[in-house]
N, C-alpha and C. Protein backbone atom coordinates (compact mmCIF):
# COMPACT_ATOMS: atom_id res chain seq x y z
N UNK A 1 89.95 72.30 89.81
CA UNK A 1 90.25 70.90 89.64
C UNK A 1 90.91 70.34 90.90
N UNK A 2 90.45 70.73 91.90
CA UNK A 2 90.81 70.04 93.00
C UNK A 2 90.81 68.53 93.52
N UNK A 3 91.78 67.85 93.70
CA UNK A 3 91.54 66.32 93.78
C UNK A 3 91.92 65.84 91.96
N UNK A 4 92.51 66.84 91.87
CA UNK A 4 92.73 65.99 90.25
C UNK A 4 93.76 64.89 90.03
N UNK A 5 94.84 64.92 90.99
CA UNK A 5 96.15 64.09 91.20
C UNK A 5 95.48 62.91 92.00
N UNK A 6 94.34 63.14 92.85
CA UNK A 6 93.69 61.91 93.57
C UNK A 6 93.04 61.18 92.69
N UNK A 7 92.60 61.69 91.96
CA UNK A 7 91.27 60.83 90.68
C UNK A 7 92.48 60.20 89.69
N UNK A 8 93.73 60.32 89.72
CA UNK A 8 94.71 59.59 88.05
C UNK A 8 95.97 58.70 88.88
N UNK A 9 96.12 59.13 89.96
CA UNK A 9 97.67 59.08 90.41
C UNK A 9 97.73 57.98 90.12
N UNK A 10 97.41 56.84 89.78
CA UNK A 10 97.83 55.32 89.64
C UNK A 10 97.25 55.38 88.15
N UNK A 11 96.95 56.17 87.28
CA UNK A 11 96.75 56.27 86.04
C UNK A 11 97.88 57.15 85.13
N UNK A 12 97.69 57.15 83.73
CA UNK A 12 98.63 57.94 82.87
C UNK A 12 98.52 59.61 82.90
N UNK A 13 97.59 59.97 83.99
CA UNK A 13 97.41 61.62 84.41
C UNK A 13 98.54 61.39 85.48
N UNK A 14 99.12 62.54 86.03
CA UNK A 14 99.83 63.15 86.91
C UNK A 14 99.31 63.89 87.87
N UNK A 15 100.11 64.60 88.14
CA UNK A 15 99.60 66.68 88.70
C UNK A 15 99.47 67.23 87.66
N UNK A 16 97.71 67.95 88.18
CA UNK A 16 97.43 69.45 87.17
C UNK A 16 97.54 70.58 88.62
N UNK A 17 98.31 71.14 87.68
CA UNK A 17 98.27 72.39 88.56
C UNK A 17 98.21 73.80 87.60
N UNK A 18 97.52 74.87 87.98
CA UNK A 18 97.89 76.07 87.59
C UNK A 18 99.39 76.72 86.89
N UNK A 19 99.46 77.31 86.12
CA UNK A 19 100.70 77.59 85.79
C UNK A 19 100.89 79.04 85.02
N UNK A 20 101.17 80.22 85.41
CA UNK A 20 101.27 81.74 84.09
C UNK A 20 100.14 81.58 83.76
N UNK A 21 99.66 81.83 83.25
CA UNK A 21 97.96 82.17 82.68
C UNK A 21 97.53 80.47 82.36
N UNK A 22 97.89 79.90 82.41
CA UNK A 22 97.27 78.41 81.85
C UNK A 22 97.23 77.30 83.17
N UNK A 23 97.22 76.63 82.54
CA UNK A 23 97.28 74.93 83.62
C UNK A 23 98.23 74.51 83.04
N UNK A 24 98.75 73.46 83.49
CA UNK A 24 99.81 72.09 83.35
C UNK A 24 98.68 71.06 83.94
N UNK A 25 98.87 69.69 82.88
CA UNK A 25 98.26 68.37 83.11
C UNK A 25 99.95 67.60 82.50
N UNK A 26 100.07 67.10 83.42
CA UNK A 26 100.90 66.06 83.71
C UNK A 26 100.82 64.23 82.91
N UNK A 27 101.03 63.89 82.36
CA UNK A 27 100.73 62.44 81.37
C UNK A 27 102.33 61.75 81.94
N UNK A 28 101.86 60.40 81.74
CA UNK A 28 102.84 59.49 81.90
C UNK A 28 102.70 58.05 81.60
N UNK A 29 103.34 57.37 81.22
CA UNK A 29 103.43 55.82 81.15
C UNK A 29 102.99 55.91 79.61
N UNK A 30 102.65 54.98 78.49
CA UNK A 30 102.34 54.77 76.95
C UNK A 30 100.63 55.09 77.39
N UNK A 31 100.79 55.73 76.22
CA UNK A 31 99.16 56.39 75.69
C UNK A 31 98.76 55.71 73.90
N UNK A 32 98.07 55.10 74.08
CA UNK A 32 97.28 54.66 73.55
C UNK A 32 95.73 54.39 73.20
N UNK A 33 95.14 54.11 72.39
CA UNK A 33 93.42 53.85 72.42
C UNK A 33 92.63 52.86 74.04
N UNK A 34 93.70 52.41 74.15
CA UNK A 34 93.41 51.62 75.46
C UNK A 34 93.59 52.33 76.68
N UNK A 35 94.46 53.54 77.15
CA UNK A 35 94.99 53.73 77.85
C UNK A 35 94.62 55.78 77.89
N UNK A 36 93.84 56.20 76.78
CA UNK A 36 93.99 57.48 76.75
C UNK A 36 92.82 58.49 77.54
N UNK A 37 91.81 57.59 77.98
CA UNK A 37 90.48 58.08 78.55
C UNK A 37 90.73 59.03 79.30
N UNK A 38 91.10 58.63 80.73
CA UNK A 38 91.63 59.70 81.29
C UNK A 38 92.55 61.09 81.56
N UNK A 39 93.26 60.61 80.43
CA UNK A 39 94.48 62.09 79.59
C UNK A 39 93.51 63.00 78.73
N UNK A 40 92.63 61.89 78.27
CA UNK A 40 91.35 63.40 77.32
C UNK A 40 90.51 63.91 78.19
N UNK A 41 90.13 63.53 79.17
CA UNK A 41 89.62 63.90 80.37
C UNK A 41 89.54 65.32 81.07
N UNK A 42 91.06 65.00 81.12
CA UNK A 42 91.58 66.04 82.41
C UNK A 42 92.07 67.42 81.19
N UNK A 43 92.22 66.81 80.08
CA UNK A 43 92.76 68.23 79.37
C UNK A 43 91.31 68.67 78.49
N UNK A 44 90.75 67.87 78.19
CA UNK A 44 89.69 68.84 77.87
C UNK A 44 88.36 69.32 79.31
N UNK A 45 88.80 69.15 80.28
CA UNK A 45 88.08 69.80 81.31
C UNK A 45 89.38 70.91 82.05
N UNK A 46 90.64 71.27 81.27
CA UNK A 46 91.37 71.92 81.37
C UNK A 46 91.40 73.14 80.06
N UNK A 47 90.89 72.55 79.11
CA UNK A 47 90.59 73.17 77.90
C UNK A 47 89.92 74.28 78.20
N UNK A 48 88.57 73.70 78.23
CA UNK A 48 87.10 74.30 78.82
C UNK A 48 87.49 75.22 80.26
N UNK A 49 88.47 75.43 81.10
CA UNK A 49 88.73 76.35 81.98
C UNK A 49 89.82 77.21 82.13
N UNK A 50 90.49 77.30 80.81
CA UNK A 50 91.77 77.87 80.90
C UNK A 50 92.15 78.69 79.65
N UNK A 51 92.82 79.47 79.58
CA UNK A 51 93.17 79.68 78.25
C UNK A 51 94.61 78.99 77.35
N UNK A 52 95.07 78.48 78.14
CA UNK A 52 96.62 78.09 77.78
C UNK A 52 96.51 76.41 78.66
N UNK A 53 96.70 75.46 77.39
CA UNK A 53 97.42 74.26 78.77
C UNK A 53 98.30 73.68 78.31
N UNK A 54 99.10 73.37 79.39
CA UNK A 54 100.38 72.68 78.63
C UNK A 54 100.34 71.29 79.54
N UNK A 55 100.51 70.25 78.15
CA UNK A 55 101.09 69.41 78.84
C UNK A 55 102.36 68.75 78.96
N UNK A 56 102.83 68.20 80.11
CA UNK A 56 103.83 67.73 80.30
C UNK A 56 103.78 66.63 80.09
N UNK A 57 104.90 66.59 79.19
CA UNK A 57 104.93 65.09 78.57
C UNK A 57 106.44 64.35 78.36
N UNK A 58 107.08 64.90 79.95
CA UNK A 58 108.31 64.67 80.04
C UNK A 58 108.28 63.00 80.71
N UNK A 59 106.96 62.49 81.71
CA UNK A 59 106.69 60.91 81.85
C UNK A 59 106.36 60.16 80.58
N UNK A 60 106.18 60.49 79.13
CA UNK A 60 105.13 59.46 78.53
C UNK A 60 106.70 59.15 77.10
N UNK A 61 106.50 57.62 77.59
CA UNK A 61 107.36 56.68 77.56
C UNK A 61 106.43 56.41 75.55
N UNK A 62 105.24 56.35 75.22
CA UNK A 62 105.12 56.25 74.16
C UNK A 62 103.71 56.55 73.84
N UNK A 63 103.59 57.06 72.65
CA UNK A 63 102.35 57.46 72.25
C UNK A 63 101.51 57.18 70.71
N UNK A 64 100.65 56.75 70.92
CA UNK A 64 100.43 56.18 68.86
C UNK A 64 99.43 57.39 68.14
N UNK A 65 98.89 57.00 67.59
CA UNK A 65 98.21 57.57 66.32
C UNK A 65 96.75 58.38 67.02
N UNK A 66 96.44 57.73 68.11
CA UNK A 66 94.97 58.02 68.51
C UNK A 66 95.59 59.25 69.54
N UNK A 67 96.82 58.98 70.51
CA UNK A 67 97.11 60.35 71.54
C UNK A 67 97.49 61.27 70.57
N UNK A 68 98.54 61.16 69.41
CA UNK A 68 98.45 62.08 68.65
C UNK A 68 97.24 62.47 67.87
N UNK A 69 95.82 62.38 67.51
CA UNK A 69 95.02 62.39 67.27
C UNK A 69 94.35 63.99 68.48
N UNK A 70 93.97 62.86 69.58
CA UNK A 70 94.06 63.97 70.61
C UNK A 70 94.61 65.19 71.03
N UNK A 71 95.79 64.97 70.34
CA UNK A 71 96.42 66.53 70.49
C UNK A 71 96.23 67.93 69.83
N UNK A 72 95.92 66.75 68.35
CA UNK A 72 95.48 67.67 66.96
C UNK A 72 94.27 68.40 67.43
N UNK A 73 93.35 67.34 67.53
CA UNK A 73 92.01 68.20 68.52
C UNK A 73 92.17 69.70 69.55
N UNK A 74 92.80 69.18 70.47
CA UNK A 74 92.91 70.18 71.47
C UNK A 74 93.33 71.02 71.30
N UNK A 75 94.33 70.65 70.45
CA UNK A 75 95.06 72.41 70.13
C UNK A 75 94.22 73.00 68.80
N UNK A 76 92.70 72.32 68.54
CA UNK A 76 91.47 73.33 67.93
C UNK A 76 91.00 74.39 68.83
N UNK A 77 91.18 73.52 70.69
CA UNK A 77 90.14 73.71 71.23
C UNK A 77 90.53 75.06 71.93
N UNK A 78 92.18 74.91 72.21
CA UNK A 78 92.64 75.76 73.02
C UNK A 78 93.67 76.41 72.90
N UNK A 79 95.08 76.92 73.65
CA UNK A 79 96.00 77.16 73.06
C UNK A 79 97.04 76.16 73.88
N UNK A 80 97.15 74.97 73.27
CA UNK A 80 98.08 73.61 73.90
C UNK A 80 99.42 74.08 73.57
N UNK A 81 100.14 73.94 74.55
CA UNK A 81 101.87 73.64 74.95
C UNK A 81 102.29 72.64 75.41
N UNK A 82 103.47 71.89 74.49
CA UNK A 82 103.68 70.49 74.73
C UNK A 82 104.92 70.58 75.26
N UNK A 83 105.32 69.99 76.41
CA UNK A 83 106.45 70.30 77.51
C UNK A 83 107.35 69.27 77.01
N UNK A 84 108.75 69.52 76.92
CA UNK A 84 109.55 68.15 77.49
C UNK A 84 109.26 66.98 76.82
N UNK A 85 108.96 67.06 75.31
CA UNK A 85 108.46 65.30 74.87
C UNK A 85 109.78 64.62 75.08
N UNK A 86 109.67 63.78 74.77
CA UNK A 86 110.92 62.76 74.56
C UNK A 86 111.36 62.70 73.23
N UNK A 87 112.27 61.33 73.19
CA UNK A 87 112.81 61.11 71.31
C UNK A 87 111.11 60.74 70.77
N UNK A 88 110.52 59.17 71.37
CA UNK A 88 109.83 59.01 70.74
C UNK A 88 108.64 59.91 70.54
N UNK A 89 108.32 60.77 71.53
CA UNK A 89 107.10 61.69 70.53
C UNK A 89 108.25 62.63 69.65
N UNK A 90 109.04 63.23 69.95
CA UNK A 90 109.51 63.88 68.81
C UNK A 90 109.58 63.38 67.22
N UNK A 91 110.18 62.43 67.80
CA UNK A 91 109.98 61.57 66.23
C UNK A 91 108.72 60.84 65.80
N UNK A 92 108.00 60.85 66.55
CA UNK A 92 106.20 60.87 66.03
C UNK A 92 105.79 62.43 65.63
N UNK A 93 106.23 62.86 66.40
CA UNK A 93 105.55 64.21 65.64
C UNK A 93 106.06 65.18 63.95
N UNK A 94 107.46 64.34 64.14
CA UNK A 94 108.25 64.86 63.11
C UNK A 94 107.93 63.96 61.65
N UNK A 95 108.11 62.54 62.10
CA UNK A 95 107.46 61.73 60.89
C UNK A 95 106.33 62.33 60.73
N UNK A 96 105.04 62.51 61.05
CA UNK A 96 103.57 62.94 61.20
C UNK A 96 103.77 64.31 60.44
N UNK A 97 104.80 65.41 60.88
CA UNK A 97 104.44 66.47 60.67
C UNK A 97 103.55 67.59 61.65
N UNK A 98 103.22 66.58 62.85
CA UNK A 98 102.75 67.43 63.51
C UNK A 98 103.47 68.11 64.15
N UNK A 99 104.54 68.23 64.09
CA UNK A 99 105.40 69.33 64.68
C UNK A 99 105.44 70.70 64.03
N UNK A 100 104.83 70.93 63.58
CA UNK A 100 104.56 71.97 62.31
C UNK A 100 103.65 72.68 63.05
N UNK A 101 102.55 71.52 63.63
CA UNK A 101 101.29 72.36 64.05
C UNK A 101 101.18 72.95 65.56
N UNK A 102 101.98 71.66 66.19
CA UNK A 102 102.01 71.58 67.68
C UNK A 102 102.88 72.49 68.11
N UNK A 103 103.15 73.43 69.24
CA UNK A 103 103.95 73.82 70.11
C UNK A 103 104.75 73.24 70.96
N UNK A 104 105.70 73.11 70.60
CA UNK A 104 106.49 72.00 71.68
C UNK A 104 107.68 72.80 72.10
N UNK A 105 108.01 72.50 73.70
CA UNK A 105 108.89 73.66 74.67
C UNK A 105 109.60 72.26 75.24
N UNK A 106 111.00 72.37 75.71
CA UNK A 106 111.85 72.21 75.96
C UNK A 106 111.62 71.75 77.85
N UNK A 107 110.60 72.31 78.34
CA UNK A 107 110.38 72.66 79.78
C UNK A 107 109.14 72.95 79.99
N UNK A 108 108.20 72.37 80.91
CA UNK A 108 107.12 73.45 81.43
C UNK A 108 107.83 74.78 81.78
N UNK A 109 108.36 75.02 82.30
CA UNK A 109 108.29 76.44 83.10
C UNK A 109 108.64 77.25 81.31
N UNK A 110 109.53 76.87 80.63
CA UNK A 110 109.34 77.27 79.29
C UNK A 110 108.03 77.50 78.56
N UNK A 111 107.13 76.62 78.68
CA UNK A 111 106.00 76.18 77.98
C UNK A 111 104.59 77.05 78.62
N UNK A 112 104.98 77.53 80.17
CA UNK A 112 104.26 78.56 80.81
C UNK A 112 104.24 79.79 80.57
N UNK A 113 105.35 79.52 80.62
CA UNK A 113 106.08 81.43 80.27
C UNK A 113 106.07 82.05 78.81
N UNK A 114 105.37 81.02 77.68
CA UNK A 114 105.80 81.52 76.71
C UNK A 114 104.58 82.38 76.41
């Protein structure tokens, strides 16, 4: 995935980089149906090459029903680690219940290593 920070950097992707057996994809700014194209993008062409990805989701300021949607997916697809959320995904995931399903770490370097 070379040039992957060139193809988003002014978008809600970050840095993907390699990380312990997986990748890190990087998200930032509110994710939404309007706004999520490129975050499903980069993690399911991270999916499809990795065995482990985590994302960092220590930039993303807010997320609705459709990024959580996306997550449910991916972590069919692969084995997803969710870095660093904030209050508001925590408390989306906790109302939802998807915290039950999701892996969520405190840290990438946590979320690598596990």
């Amino acid at each position: 995935m070379t040039g992957a920070r060139d193809a988003y950097q002014d978008g809600v992707v970050g840095d993907s980089y390699p990380a312990g057996a997986g990748w890190v994809v990087a998200a930032r700014g509110e994710l939404d149906q309007d706004t999520l194209g490129p975050l499903e993008q980069a993690l399911v062409a991270a999916a499809d090459r990795h065995p482990v990805v985590v994302l960092d989701a220590g930039a993303i300021t807010f997320g609705d029903s459709s990024f959580l949607n996306l997550l449910l997916r991916l972590h069919q697809l692969t084995v997803l680690r969710i870095a660093a959320p904030g209050e508001q995904l925590r408390r989306l995931f906790a109302l939802t219940g998807a915290d039950t399903v999701l892996s969520l770490y405190g840290s990438v370097e946590d979320a690598a290593g596990a």
